[in-house]
C-alpha atoms as a PDB file:
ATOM      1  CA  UNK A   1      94.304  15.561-235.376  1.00  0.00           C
ATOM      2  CA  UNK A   2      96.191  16.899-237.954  1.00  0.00           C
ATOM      3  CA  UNK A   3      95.002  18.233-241.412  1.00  0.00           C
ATOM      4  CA  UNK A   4      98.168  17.674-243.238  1.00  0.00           C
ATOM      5  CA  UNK A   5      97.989  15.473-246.573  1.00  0.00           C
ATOM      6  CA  UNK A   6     100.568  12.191-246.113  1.00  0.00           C
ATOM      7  CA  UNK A   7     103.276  12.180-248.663  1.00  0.00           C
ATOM      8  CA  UNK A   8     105.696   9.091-249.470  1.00  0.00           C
ATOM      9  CA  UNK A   9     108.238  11.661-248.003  1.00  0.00           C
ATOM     10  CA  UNK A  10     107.117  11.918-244.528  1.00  0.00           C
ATOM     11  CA  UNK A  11     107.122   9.138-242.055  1.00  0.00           C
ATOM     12  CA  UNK A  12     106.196  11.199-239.522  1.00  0.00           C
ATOM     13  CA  UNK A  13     105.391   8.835-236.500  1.00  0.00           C
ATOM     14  CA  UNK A  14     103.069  12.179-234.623  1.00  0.00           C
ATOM     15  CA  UNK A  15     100.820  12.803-237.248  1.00  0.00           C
ATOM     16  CA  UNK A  16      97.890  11.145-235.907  1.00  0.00           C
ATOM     17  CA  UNK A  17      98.418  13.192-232.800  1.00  0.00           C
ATOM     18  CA  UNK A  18      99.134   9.325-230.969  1.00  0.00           C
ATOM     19  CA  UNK A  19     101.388   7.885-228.575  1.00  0.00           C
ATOM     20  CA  UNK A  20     101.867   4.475-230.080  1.00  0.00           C
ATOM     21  CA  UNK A  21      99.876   4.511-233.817  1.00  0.00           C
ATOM     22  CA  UNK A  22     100.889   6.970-236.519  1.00  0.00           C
ATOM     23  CA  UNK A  23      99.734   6.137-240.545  1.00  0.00           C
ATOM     24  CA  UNK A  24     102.210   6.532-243.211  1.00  0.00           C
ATOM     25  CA  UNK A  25     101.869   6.425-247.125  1.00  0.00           C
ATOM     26  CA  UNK A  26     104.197   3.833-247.984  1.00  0.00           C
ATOM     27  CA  UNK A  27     105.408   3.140-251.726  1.00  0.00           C
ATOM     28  CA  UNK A  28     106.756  -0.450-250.405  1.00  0.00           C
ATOM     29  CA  UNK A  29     103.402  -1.682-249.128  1.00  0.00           C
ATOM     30  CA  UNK A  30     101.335   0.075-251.779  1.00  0.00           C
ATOM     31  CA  UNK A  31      98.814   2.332-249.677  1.00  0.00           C
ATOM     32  CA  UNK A  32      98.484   3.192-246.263  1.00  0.00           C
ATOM     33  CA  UNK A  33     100.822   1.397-243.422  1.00  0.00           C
ATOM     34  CA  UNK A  34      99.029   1.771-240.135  1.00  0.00           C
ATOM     35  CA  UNK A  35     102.486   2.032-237.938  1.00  0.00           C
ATOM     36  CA  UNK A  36     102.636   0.794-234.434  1.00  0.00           C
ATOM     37  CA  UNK A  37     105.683   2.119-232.754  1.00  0.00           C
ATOM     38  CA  UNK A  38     106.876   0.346-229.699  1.00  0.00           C
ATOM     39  CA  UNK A  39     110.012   2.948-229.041  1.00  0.00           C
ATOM     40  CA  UNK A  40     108.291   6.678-228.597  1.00  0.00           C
ATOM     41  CA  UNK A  41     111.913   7.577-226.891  1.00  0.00           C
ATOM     42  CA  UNK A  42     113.434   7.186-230.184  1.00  0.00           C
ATOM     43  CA  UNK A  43     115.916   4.243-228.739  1.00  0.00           C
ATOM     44  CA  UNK A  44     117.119   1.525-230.685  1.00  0.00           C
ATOM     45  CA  UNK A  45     119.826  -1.087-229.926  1.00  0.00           C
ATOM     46  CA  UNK A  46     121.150  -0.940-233.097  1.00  0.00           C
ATOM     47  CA  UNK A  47     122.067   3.070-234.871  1.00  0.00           C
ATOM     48  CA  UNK A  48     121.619   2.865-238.911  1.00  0.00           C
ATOM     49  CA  UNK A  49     123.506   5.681-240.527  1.00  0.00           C
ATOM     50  CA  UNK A  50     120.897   6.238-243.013  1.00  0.00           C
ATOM     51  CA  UNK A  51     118.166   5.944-240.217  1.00  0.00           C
ATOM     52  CA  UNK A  52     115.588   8.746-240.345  1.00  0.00           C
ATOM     53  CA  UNK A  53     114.681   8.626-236.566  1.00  0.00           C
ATOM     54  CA  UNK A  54     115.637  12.467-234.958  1.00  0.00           C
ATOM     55  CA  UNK A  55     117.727  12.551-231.771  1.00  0.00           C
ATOM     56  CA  UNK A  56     118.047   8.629-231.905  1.00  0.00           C
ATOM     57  CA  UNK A  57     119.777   7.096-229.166  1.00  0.00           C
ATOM     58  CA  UNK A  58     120.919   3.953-228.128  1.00  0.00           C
ATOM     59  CA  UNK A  59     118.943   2.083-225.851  1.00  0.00           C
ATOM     60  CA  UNK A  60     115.160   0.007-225.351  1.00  0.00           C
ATOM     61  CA  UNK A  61     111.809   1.537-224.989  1.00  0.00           C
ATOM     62  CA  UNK A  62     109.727   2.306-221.927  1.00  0.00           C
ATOM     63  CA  UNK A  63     106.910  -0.076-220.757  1.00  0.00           C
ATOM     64  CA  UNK A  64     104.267   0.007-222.979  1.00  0.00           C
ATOM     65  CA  UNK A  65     100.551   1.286-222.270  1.00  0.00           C
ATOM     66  CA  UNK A  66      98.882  -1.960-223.828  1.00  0.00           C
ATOM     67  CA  UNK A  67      95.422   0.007-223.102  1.00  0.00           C
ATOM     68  CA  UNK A  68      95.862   2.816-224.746  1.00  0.00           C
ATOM     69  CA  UNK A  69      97.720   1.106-227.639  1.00  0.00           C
ATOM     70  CA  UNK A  70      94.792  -0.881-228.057  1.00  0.00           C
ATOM     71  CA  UNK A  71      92.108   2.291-227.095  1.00  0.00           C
ATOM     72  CA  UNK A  72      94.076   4.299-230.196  1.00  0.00           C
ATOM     73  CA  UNK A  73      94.674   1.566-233.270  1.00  0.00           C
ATOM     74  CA  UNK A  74      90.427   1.033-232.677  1.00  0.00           C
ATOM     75  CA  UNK A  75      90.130   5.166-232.963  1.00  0.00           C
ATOM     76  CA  UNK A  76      92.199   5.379-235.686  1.00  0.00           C
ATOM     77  CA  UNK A  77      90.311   2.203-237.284  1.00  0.00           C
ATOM     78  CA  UNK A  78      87.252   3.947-236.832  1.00  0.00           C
ATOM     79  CA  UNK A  79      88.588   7.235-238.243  1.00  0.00           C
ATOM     80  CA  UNK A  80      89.787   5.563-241.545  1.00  0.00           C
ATOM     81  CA  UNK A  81      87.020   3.429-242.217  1.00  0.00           C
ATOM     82  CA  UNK A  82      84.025   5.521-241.565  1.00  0.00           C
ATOM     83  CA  UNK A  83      85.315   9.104-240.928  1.00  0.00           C
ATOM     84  CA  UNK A  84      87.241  11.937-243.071  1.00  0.00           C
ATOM     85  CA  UNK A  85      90.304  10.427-242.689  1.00  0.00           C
ATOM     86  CA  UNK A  86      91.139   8.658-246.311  1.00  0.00           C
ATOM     87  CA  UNK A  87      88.984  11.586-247.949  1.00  0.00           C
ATOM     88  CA  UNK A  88      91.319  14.476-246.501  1.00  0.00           C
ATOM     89  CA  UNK A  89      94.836  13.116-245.492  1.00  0.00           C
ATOM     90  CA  UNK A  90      95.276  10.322-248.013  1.00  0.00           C
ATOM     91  CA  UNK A  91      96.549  11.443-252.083  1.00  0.00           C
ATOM     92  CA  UNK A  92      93.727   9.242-254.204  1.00  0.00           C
ATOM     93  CA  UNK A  93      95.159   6.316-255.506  1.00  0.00           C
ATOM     94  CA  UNK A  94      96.577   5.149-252.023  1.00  0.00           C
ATOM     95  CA  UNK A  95      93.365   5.508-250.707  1.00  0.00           C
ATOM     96  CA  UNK A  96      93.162   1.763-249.033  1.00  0.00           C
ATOM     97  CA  UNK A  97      94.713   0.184-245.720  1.00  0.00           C
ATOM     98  CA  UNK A  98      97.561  -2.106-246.510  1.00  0.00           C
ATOM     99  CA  UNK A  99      98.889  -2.713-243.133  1.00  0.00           C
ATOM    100  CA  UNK A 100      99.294  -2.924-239.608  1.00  0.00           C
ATOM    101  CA  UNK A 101     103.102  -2.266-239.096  1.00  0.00           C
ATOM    102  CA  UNK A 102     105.348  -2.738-236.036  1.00  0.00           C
ATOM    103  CA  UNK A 103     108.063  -0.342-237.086  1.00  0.00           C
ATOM    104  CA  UNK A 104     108.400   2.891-235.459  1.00  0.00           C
ATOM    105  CA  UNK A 105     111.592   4.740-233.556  1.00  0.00           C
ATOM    106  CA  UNK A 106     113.322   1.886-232.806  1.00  0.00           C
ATOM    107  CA  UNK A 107     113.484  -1.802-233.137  1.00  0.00           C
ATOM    108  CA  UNK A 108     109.695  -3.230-231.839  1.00  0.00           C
ATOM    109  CA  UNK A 109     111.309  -6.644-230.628  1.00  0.00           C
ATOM    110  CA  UNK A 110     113.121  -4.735-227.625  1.00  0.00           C
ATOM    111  CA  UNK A 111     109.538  -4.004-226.233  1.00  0.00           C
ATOM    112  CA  UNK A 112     108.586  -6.611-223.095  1.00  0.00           C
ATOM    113  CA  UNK A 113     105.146  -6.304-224.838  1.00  0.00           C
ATOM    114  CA  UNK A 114     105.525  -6.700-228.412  1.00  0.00           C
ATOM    115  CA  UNK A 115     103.833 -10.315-228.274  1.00  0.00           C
ATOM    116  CA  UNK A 116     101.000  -9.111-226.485  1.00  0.00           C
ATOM    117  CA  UNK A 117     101.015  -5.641-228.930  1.00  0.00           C
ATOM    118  CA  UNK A 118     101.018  -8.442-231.560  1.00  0.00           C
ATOM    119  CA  UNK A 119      98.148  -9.939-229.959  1.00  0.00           C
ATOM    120  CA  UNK A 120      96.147  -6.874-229.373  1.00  0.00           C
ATOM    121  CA  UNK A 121      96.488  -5.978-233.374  1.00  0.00           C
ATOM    122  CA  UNK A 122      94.907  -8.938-234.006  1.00  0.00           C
ATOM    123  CA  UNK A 123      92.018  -8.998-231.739  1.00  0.00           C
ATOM    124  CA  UNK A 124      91.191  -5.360-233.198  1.00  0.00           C
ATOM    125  CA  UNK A 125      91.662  -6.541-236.232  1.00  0.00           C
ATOM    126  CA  UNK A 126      89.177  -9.146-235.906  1.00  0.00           C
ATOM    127  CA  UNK A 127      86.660  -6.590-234.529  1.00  0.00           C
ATOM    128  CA  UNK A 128      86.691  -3.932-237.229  1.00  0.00           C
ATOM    129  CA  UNK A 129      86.141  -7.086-240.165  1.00  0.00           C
ATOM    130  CA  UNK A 130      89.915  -6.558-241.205  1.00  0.00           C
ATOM    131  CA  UNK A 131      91.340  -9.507-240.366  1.00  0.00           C
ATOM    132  CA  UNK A 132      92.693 -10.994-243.472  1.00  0.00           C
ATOM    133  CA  UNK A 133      91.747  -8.237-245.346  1.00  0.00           C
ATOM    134  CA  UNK A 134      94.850  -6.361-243.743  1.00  0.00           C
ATOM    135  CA  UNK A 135      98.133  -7.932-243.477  1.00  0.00           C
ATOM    136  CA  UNK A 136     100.046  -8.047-240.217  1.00  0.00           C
ATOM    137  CA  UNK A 137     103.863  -6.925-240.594  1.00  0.00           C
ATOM    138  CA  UNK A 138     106.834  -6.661-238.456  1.00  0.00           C
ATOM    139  CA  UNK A 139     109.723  -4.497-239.627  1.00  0.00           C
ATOM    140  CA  UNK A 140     112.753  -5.381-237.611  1.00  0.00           C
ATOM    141  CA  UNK A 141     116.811  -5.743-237.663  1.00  0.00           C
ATOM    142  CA  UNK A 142     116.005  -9.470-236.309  1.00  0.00           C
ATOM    143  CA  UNK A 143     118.846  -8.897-233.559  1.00  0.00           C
ATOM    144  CA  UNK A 144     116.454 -10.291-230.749  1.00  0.00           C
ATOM    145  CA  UNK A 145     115.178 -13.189-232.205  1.00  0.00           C
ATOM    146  CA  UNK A 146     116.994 -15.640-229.622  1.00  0.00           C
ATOM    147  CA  UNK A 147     114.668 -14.624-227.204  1.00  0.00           C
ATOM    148  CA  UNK A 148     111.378 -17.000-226.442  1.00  0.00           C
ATOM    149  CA  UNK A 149     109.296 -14.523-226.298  1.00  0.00           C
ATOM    150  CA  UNK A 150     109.969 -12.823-229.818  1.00  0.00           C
ATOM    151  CA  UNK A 151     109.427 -16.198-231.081  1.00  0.00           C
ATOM    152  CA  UNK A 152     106.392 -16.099-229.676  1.00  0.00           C
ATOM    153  CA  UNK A 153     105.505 -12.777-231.124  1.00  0.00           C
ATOM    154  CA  UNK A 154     106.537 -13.560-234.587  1.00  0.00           C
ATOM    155  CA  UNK A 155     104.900 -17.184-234.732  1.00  0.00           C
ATOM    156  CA  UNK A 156     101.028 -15.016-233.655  1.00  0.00           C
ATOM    157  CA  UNK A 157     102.099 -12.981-237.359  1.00  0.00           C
ATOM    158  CA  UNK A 158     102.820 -16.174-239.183  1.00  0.00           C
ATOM    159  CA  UNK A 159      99.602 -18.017-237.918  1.00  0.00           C
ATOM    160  CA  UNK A 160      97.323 -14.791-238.918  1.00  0.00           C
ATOM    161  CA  UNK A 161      99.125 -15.190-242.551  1.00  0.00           C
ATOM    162  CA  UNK A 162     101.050 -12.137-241.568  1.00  0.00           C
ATOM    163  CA  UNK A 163     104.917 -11.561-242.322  1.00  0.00           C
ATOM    164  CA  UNK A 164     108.325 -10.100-241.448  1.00  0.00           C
ATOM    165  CA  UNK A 165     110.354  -7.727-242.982  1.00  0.00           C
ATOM    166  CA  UNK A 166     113.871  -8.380-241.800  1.00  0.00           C
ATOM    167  CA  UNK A 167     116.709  -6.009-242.395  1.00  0.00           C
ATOM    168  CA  UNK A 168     120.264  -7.421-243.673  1.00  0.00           C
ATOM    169  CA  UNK A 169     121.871  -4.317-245.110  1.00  0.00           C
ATOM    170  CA  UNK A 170     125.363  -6.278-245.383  1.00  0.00           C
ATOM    171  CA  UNK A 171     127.236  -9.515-245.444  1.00  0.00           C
ATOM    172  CA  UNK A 172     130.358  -8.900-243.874  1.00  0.00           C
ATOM    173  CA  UNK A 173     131.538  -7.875-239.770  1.00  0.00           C
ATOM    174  CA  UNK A 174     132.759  -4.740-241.190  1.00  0.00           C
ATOM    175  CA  UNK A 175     129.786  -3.695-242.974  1.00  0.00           C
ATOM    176  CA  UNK A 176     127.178  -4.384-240.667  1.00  0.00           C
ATOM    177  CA  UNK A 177     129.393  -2.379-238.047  1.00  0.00           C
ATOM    178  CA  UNK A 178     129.653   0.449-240.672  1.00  0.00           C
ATOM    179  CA  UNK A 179     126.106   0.562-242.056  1.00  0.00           C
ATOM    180  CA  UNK A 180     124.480  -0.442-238.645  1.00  0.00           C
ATOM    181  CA  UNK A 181     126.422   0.321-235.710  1.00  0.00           C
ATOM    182  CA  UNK A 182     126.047  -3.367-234.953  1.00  0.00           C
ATOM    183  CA  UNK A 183     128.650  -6.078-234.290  1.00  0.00           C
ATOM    184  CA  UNK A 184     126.498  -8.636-235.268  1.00  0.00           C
ATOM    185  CA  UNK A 185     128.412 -11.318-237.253  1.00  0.00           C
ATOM    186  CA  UNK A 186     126.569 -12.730-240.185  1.00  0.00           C
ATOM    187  CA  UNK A 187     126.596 -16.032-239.441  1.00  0.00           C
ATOM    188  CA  UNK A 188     124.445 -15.171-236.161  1.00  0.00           C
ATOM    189  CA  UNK A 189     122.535 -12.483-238.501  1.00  0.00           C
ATOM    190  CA  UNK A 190     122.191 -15.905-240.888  1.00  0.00           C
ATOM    191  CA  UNK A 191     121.227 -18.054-238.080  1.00  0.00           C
ATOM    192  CA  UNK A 192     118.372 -15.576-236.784  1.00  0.00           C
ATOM    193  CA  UNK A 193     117.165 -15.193-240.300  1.00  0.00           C
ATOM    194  CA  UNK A 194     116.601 -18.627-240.541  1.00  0.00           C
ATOM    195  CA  UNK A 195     114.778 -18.908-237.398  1.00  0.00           C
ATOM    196  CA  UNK A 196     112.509 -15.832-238.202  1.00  0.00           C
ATOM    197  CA  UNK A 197     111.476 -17.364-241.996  1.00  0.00           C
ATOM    198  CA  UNK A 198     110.466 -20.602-240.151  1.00  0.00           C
ATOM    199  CA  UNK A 199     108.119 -19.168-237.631  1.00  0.00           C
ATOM    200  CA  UNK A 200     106.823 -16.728-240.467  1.00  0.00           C
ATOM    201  CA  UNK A 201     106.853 -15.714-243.824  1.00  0.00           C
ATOM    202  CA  UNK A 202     109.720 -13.414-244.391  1.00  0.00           C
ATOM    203  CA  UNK A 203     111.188 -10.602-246.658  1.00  0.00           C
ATOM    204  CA  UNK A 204     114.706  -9.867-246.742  1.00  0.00           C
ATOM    205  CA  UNK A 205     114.619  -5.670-246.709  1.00  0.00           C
ATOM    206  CA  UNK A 206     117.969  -4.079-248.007  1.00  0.00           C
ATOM    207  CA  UNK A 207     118.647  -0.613-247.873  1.00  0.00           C
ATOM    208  CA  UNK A 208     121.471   0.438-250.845  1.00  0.00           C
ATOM    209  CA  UNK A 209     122.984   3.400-251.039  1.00  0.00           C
ATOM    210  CA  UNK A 210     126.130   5.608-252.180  1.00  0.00           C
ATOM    211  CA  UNK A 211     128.406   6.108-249.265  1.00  0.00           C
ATOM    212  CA  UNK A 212     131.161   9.049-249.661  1.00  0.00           C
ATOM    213  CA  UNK A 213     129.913   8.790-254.047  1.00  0.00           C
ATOM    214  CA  UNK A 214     130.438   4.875-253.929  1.00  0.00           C
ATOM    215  CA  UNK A 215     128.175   2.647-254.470  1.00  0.00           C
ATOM    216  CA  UNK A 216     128.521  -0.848-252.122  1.00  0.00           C
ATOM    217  CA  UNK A 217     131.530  -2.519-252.988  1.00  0.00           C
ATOM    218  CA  UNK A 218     131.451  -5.720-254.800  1.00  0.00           C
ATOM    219  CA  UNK A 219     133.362  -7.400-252.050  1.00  0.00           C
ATOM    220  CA  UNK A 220     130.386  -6.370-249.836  1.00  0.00           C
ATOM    221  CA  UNK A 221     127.579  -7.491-252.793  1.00  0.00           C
ATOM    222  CA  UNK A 222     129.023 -11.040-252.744  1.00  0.00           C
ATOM    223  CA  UNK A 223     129.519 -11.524-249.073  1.00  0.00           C
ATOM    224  CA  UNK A 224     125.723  -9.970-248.977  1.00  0.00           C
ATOM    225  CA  UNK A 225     124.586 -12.205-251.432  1.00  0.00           C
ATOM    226  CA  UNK A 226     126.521 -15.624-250.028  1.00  0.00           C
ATOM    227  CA  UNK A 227     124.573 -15.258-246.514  1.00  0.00           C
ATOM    228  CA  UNK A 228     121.728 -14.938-248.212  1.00  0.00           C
ATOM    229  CA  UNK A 229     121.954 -18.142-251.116  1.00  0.00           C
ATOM    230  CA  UNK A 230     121.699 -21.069-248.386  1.00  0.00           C
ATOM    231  CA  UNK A 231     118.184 -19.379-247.077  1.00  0.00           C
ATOM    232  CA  UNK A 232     116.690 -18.513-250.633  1.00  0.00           C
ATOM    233  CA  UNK A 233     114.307 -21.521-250.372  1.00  0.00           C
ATOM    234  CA  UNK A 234     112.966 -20.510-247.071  1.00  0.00           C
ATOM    235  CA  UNK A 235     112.261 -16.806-247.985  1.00  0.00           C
ATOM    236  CA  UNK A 236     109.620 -15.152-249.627  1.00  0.00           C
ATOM    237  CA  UNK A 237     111.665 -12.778-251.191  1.00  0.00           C
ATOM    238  CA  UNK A 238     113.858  -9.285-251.321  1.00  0.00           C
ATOM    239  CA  UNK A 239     112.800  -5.546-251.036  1.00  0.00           C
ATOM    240  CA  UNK A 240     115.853  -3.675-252.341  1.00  0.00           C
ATOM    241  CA  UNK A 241     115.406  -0.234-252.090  1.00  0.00           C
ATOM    242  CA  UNK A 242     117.541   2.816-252.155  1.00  0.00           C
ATOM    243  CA  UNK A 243     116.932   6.290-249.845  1.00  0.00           C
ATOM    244  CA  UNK A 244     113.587   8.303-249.940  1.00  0.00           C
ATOM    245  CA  UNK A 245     113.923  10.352-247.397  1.00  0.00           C
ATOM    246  CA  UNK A 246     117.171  12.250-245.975  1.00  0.00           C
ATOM    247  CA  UNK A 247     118.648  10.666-243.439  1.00  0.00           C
ATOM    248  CA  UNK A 248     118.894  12.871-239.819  1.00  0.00           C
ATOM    249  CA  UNK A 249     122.331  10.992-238.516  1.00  0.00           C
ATOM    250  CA  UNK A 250     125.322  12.350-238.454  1.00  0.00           C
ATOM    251  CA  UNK A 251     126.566  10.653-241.530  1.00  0.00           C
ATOM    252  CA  UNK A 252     123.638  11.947-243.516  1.00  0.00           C
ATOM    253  CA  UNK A 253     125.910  14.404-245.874  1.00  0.00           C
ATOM    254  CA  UNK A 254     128.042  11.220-246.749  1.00  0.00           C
ATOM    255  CA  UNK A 255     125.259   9.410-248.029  1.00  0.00           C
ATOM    256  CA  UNK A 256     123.069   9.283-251.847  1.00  0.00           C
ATOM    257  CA  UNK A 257     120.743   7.851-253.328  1.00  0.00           C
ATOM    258  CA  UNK A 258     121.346   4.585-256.069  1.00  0.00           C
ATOM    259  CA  UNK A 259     120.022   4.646-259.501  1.00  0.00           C
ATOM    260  CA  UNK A 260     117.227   2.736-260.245  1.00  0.00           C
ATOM    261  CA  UNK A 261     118.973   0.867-263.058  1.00  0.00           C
ATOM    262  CA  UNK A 262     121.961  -0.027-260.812  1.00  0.00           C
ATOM    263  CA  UNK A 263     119.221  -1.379-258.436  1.00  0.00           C
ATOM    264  CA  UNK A 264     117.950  -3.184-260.879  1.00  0.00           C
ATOM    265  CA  UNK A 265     120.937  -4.904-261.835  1.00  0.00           C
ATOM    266  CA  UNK A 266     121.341  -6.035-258.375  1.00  0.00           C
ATOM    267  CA  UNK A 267     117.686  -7.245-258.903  1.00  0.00           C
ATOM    268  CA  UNK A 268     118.903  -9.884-261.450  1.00  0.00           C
ATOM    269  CA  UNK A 269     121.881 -11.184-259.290  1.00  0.00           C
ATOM    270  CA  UNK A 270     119.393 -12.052-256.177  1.00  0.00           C
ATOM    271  CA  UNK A 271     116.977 -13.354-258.661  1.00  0.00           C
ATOM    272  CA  UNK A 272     119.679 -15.660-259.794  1.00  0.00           C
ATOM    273  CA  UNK A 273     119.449 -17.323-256.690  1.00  0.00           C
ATOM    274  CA  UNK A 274     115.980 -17.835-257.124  1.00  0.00           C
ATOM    275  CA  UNK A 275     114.383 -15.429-254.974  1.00  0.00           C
ATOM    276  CA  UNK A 276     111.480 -12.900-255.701  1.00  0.00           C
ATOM    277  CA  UNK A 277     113.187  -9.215-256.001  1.00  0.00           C
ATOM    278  CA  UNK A 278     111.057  -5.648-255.508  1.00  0.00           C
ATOM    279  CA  UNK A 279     112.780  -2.918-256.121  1.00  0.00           C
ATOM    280  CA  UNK A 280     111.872   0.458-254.564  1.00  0.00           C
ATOM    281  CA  UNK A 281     114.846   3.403-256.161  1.00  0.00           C
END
């Protein structure tokens, strides 16, 4: 396995030397994110100009090896808890397991097996002492939540006091189809959202950024902020966070970071609606 210390920076989803489990230090979560990627094709349905996934392509992943998904989050367990691993890869101060994260190359939904991958988390959870102690999470663009299965998926999270962070990067047709490569509408994006925060607790994740030197327009801010008012009782909050890492899509010269005070800023108007706001510039 590889020597290399993890940096904020690097997401890289190999660096365990794994097929499906890859740790990342992430400034979100506050330590170490234990990643579980679903999509080691790099295929997603959806194609996010700011995404940091190389060679992405439309599409699902292959079936997944449940087995060895299961045979390498228990190694890696093993190699964090009692081997060199926090002691050589991890910068002190991070030093500490945060997560279990379906993330990864694409969205983890689009897997047949994510409710059984959900499933399998847990039970090695259970077996290594860390359940409770290490928070279940689902990163996803909530596109497939109409399916049963999903459901089923994200309900086992909620029950084990895990949660869902659910991507709305826009409020409007046009900027979802812009920012996302999606035509999702947001009254569907709305109407999934809801569904999601009701089978677990969820965290709206935005991603802000300069596009061509502009920041978001406020036509966008206000349609963005609109779908999100009628839910604010039912979420747990909003990460708004800005980019930390270039993206490797084609648009990636058009694109810069935010300011952390014009972040902030933004902070206020969500919290106006009575939500909880984290920031990440």
């Amino acid at each position: 396995m590889s020597r290399l210390l993890l940096k904020t920076e690097d997401h890289s989803r190999d660096s365990a030397g794994m097929r499906y489990v890859y740790p990342v230090i992430s400034r979100r979560a506050g330590g170490v994110s234990v990643g579980i990627n679903l999509n080691p094709k790099n295929a997603c349905n959806w194609r996010c100009i700011y995404c940091q996934v190389p060679d992405l392509k439309r599409g699902g992943p292959p079936p997944i090896d449940l087995a060895l998904l299961e045979l390498e989050l228990k190694d890696f367990l093993h190699w964090s808890q009692s081997g060199d691993f926090m002691a050589t890869r991890v910068p002190e101060g991070a030093r500490r397991l945060v997560d279990v994260a379906f993330s990864g190359n694409g969205e983890p939904t689009s897997a047949a097996e994510f409710s059984d991958s959900v499933a399998i988390v847990q039970r090695v959870l259970a077996t290594h002492d860390l359940a409770g102690k290490v928070i279940v999470r689902l990163i996803t663009n909530g596109s497939l939540l109409d399916r049963k299965t999903v459901q089923t998926g994200i309900a086992r999270i909620g029950q084990a006091a895990g949660e869902v962070w659910f991507k709305v990067d826009a409020g409007t047709s046009a900027g979802l189809a812009r920012i996302n490569g999606t035509r999702a509408r947001p009254e569907v994006v709305a109407r999934r959202l809801a569904c999601c925060a009701a089978l677990a607790p969820t965290w709206v994740q935005t991603c802000l950024f300069r596009l061509d030197g502009e920041a978001p327009a406020e036509t966008e801010l206000r349609a963005w902020l609109a779908l999100l008012a009628p839910l604010a009782s039912t979420l747990a909050g909003v990460h708004l966070y800005s980019l930390a890492r270039p993206s490797l899509q084609k648009e990636a010269p058009r694109l810069g970071r935010l300011e952390a005070e014009w972040l902030e800023e933004m902070a206020d108007r969500v919290r106006q609606l009575g939500l909880t706001v984290r920031v990440s510039p």
